[in-house]
PDB file of N, CA and C in Angstrom:
ATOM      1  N   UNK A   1       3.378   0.470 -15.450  1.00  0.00           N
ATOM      2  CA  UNK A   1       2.247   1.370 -15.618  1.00  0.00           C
ATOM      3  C   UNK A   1       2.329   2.472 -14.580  1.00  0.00           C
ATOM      4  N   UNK A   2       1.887   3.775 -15.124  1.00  0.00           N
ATOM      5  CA  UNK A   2       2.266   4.568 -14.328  1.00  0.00           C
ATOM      6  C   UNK A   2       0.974   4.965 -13.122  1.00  0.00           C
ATOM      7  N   UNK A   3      -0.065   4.638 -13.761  1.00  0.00           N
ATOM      8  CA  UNK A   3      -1.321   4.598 -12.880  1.00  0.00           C
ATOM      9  C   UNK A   3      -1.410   3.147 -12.035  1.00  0.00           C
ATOM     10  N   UNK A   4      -1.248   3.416 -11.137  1.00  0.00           N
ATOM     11  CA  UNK A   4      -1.697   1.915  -9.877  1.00  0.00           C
ATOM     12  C   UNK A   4      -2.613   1.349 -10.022  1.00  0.00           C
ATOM     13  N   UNK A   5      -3.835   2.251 -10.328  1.00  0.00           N
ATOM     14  CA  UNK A   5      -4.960   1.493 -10.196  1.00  0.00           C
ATOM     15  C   UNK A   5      -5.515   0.571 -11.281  1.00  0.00           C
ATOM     16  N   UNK A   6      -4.890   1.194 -12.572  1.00  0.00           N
ATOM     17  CA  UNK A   6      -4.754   0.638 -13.715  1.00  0.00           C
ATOM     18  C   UNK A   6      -4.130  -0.860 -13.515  1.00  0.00           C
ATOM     19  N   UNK A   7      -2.914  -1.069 -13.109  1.00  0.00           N
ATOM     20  CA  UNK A   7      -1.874  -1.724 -12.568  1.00  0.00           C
ATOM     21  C   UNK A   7      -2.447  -2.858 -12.123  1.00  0.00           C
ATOM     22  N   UNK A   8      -3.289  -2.473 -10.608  1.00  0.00           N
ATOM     23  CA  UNK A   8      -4.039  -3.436  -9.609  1.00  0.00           C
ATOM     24  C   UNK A   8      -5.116  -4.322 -10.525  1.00  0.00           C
ATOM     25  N   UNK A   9      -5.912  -3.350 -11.414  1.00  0.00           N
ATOM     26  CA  UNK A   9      -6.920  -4.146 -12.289  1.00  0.00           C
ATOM     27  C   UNK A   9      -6.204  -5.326 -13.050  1.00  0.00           C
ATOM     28  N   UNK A  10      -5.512  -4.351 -14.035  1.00  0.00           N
ATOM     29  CA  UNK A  10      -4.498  -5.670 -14.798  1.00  0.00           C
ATOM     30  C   UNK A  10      -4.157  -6.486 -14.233  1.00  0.00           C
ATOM     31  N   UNK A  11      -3.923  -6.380 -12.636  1.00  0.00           N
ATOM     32  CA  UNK A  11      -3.578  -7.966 -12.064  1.00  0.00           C
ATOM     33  C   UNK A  11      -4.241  -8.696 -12.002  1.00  0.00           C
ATOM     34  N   UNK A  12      -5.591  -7.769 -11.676  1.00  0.00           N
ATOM     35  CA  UNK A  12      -6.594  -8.882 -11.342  1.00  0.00           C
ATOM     36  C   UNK A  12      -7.231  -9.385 -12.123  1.00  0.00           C
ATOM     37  N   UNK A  13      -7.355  -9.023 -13.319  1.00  0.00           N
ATOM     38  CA  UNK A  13      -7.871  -9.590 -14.277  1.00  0.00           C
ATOM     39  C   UNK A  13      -7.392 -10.721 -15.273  1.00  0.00           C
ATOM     40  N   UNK A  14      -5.991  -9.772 -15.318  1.00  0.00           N
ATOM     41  CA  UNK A  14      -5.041 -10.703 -16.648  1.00  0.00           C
ATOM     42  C   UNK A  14      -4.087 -11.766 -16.505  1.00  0.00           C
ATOM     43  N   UNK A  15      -3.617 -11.796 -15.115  1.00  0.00           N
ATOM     44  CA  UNK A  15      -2.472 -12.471 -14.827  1.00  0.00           C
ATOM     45  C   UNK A  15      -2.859 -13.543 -13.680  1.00  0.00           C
ATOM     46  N   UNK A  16      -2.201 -14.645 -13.819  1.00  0.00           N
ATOM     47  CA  UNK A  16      -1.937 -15.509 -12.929  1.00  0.00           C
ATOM     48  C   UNK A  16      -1.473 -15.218 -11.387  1.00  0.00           C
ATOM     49  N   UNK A  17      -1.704 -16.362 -10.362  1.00  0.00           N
ATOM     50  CA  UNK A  17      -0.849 -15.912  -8.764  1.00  0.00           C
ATOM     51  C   UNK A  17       0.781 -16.145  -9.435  1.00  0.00           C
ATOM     52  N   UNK A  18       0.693 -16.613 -10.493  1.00  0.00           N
ATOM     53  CA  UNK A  18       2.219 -17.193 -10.438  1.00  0.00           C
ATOM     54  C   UNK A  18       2.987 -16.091 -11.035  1.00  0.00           C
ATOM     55  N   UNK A  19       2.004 -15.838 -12.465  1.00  0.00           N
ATOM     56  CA  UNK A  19       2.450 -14.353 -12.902  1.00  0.00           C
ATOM     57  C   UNK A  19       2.558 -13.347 -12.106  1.00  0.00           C
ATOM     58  N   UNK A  20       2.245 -12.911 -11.271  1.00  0.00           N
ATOM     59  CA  UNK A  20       1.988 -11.877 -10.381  1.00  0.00           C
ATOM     60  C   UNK A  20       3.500 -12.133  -9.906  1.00  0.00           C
ATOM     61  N   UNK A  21       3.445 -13.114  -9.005  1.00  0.00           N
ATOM     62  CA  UNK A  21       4.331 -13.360  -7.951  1.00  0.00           C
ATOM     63  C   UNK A  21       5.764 -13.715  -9.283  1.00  0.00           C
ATOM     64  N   UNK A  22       6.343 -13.644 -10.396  1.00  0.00           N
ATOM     65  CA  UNK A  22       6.997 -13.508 -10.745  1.00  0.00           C
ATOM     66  C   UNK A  22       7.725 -12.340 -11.138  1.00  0.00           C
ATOM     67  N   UNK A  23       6.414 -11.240 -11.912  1.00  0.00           N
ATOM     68  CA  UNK A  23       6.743  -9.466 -12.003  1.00  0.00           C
ATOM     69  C   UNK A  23       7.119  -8.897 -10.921  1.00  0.00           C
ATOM     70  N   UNK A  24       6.458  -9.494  -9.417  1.00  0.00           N
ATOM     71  CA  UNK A  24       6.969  -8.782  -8.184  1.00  0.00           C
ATOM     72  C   UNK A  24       8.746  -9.409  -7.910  1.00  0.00           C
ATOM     73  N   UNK A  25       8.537  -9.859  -8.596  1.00  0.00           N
ATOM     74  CA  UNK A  25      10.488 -11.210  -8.257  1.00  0.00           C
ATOM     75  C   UNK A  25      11.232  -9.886  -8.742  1.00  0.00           C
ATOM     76  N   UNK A  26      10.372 -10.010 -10.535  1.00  0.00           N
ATOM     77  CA  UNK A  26      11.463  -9.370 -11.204  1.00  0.00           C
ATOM     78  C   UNK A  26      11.720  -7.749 -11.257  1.00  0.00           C
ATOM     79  N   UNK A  27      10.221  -7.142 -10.853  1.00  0.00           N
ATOM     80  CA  UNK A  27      10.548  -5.586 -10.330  1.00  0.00           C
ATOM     81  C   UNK A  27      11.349  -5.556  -8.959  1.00  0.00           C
ATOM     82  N   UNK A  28      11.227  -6.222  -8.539  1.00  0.00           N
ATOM     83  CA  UNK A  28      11.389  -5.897  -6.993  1.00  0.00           C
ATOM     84  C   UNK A  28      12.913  -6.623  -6.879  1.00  0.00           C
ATOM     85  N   UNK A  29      13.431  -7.741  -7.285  1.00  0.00           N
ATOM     86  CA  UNK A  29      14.357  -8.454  -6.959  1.00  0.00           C
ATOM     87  C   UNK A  29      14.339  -8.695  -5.570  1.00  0.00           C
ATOM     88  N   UNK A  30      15.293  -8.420  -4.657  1.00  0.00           N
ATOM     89  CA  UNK A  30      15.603  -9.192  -3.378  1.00  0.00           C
ATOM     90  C   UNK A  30      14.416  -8.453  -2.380  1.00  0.00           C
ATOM     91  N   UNK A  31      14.040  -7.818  -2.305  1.00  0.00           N
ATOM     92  CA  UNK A  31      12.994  -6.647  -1.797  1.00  0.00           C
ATOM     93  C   UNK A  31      11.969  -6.687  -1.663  1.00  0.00           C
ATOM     94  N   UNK A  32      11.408  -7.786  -2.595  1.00  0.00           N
ATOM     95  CA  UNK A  32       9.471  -8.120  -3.261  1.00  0.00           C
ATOM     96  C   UNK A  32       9.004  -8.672  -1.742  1.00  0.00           C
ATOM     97  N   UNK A  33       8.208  -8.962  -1.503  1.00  0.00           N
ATOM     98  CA  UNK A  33       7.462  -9.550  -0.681  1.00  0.00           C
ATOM     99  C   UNK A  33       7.423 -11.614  -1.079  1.00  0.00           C
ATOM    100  N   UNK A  34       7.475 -11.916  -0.436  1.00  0.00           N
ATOM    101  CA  UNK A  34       7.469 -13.117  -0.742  1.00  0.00           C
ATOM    102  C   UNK A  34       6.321 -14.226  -1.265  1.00  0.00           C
ATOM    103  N   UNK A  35       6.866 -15.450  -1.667  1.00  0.00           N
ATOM    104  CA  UNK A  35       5.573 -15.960  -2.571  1.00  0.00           C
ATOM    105  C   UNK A  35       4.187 -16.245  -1.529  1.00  0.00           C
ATOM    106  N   UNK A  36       4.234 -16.446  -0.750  1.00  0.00           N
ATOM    107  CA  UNK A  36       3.093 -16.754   0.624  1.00  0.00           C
ATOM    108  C   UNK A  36       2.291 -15.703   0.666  1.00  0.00           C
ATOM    109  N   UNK A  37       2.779 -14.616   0.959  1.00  0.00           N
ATOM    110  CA  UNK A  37       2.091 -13.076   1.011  1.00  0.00           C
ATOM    111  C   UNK A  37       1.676 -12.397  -0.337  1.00  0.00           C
ATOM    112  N   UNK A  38       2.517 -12.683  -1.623  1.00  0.00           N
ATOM    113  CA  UNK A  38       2.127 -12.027  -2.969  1.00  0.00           C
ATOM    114  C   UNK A  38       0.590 -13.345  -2.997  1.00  0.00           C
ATOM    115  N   UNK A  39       0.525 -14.490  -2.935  1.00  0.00           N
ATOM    116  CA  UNK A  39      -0.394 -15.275  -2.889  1.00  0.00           C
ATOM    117  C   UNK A  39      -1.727 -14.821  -2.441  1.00  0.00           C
ATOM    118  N   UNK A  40      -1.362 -14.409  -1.066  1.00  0.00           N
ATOM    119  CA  UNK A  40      -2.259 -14.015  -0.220  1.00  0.00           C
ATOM    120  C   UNK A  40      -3.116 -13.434  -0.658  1.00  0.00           C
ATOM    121  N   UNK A  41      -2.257 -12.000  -0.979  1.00  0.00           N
ATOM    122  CA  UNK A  41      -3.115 -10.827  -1.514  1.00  0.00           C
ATOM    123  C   UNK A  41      -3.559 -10.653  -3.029  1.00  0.00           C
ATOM    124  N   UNK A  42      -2.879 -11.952  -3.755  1.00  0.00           N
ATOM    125  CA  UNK A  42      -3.849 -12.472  -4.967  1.00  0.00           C
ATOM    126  C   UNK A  42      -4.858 -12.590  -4.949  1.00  0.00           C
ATOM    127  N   UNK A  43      -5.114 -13.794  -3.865  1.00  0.00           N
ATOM    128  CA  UNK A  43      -6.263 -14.877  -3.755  1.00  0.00           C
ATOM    129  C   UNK A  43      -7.486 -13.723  -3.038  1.00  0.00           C
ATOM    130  N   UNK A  44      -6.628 -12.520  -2.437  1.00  0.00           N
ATOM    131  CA  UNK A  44      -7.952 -11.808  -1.184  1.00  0.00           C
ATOM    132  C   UNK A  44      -8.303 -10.774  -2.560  1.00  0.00           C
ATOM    133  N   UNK A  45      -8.068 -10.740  -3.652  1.00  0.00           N
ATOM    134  CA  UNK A  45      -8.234  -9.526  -4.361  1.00  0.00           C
ATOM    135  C   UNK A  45      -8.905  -9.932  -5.525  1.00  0.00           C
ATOM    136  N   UNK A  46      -8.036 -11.090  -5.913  1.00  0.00           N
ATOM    137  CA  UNK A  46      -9.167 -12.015  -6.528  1.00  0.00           C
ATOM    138  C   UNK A  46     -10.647 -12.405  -6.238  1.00  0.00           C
ATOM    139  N   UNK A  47     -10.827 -12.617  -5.002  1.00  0.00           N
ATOM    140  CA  UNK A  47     -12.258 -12.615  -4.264  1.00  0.00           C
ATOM    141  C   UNK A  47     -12.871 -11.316  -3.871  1.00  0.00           C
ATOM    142  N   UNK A  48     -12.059 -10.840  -4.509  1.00  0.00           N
ATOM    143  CA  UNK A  48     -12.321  -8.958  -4.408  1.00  0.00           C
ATOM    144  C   UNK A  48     -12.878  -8.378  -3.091  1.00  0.00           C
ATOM    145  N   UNK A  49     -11.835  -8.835  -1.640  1.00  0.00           N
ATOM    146  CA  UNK A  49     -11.690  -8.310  -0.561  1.00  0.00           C
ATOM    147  C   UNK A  49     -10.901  -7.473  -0.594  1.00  0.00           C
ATOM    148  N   UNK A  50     -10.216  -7.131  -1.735  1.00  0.00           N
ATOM    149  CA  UNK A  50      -9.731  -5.955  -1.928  1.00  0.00           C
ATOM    150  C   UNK A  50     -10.653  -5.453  -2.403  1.00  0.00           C
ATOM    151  N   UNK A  51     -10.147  -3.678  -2.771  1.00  0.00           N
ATOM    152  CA  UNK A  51     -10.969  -3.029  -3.791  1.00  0.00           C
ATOM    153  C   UNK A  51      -9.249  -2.349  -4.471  1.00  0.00           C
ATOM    154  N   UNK A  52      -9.789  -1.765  -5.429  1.00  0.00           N
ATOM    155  CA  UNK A  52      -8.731  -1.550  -6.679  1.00  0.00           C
ATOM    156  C   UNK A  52      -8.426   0.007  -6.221  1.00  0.00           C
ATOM    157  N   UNK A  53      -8.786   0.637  -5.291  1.00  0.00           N
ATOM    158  CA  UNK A  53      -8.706   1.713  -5.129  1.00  0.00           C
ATOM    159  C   UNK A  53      -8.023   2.454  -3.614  1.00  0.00           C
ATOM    160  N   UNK A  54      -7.218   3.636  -4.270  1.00  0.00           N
ATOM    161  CA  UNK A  54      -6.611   3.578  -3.200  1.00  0.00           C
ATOM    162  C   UNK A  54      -7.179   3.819  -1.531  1.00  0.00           C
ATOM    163  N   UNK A  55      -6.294   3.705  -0.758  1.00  0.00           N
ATOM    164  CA  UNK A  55      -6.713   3.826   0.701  1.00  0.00           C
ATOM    165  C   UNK A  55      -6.429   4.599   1.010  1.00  0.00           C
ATOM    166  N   UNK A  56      -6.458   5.053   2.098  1.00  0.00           N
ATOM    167  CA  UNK A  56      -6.656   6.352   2.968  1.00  0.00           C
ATOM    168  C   UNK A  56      -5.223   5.866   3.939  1.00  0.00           C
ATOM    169  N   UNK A  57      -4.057   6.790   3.602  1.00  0.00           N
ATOM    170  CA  UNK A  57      -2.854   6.049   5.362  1.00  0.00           C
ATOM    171  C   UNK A  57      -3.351   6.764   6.015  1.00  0.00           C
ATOM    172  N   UNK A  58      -2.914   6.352   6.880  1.00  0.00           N
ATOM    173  CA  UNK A  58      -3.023   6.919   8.327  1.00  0.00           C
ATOM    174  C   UNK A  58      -1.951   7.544   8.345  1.00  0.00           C
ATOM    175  N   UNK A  59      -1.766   8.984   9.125  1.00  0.00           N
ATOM    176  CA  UNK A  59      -1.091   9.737   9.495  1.00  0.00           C
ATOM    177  C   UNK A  59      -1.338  10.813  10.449  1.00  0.00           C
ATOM    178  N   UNK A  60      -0.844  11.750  10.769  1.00  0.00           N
ATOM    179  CA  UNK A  60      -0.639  12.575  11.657  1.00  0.00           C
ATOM    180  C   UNK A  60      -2.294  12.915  12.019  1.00  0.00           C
ATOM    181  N   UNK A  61      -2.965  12.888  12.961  1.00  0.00           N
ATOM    182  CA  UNK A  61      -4.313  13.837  12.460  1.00  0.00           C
ATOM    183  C   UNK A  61      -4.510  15.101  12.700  1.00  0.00           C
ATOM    184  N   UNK A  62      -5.225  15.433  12.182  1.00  0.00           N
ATOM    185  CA  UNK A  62      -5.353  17.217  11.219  1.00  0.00           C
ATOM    186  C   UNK A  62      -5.272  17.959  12.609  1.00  0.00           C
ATOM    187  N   UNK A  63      -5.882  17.220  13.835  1.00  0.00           N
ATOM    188  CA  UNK A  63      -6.003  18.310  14.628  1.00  0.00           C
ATOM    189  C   UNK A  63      -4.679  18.151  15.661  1.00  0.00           C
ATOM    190  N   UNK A  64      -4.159  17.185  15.391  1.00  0.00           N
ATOM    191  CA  UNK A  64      -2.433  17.100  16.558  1.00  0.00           C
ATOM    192  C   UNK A  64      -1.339  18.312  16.415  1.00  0.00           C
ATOM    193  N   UNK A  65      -1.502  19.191  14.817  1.00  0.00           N
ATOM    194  CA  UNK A  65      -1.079  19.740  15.151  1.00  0.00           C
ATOM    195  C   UNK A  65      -1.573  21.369  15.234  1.00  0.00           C
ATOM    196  N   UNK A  66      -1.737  21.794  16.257  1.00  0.00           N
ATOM    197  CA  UNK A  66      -2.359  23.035  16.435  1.00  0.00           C
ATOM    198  C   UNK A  66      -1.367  23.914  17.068  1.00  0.00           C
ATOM    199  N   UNK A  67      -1.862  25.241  16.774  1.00  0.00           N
ATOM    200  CA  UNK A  67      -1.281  26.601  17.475  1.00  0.00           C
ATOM    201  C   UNK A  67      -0.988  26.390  19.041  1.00  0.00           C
ATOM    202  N   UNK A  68      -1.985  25.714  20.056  1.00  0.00           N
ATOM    203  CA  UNK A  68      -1.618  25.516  21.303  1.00  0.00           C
ATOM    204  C   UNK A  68      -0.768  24.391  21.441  1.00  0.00           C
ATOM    205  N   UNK A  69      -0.812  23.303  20.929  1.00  0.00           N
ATOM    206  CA  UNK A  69       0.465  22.337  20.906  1.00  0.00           C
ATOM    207  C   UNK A  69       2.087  22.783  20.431  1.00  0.00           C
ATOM    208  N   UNK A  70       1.719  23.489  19.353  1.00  0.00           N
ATOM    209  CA  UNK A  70       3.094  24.131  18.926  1.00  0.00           C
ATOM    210  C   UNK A  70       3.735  25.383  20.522  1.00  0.00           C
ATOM    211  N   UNK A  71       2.912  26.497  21.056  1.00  0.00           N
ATOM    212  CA  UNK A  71       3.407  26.681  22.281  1.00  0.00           C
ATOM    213  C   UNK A  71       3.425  25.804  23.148  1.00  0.00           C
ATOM    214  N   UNK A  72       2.762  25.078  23.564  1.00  0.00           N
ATOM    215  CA  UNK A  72       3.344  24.090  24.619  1.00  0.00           C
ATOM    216  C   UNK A  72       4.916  23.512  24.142  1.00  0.00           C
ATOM    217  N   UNK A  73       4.842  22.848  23.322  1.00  0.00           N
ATOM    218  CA  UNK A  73       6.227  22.055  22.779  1.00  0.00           C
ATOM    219  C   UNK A  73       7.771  23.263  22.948  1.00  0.00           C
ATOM    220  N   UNK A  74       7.078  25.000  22.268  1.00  0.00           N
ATOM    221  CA  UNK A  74       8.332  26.021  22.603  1.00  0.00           C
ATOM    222  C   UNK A  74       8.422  26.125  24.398  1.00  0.00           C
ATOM    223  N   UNK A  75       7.347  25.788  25.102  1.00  0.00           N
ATOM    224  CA  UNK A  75       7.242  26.016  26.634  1.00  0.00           C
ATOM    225  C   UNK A  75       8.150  25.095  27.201  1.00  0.00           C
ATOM    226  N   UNK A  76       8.253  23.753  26.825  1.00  0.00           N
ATOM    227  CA  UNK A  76       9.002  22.602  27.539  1.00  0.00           C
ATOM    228  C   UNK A  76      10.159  22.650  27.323  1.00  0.00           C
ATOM    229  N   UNK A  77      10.318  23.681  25.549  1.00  0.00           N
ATOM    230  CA  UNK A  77      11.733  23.370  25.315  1.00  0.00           C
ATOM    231  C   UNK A  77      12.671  24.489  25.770  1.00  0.00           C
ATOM    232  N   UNK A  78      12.232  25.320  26.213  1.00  0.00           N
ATOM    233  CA  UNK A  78      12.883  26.750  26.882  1.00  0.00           C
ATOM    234  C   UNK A  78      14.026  26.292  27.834  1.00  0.00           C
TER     235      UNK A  78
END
């Protein structure tokens, strides 16, 4: 499915921990996350400590990079 969130529902609704943890075997092959952890985040999503929607990463924040950081960084590197 090309929508995730679509994806995440269908798990949670339609499929088994076992099903789950088998599609991740067979998309993923050697790579998947393993059966302990695909479990995990069954059982926490199933109890809907998840939510189906995406999250927010973390990354750079908006204000690290600014006009005075960018001269400082050409200042050190002179």
């Amino acid at each position: 499915m090309a929508d995730f969130h679509e994806y995440r529902v269908a798990v949670k609704v339609f499929f088994s921990g076992t099903e789950t943890f088998e599609m991740s075997k067979s998309a993923h092959k050697n790579n998947g996350m393993g059966k302990p952890q695909v479990f995990e985040r069954f059982n926490r999503s199933k109890n809907s400590a998840m939510s189906n929607d995406d999250k927010t990463h973390s990354s750079r924040s908006p204000t690290s990079l600014t006009h005075e950081n960018v001269e400082k960084i050409h200042e050190i590197i002179k």
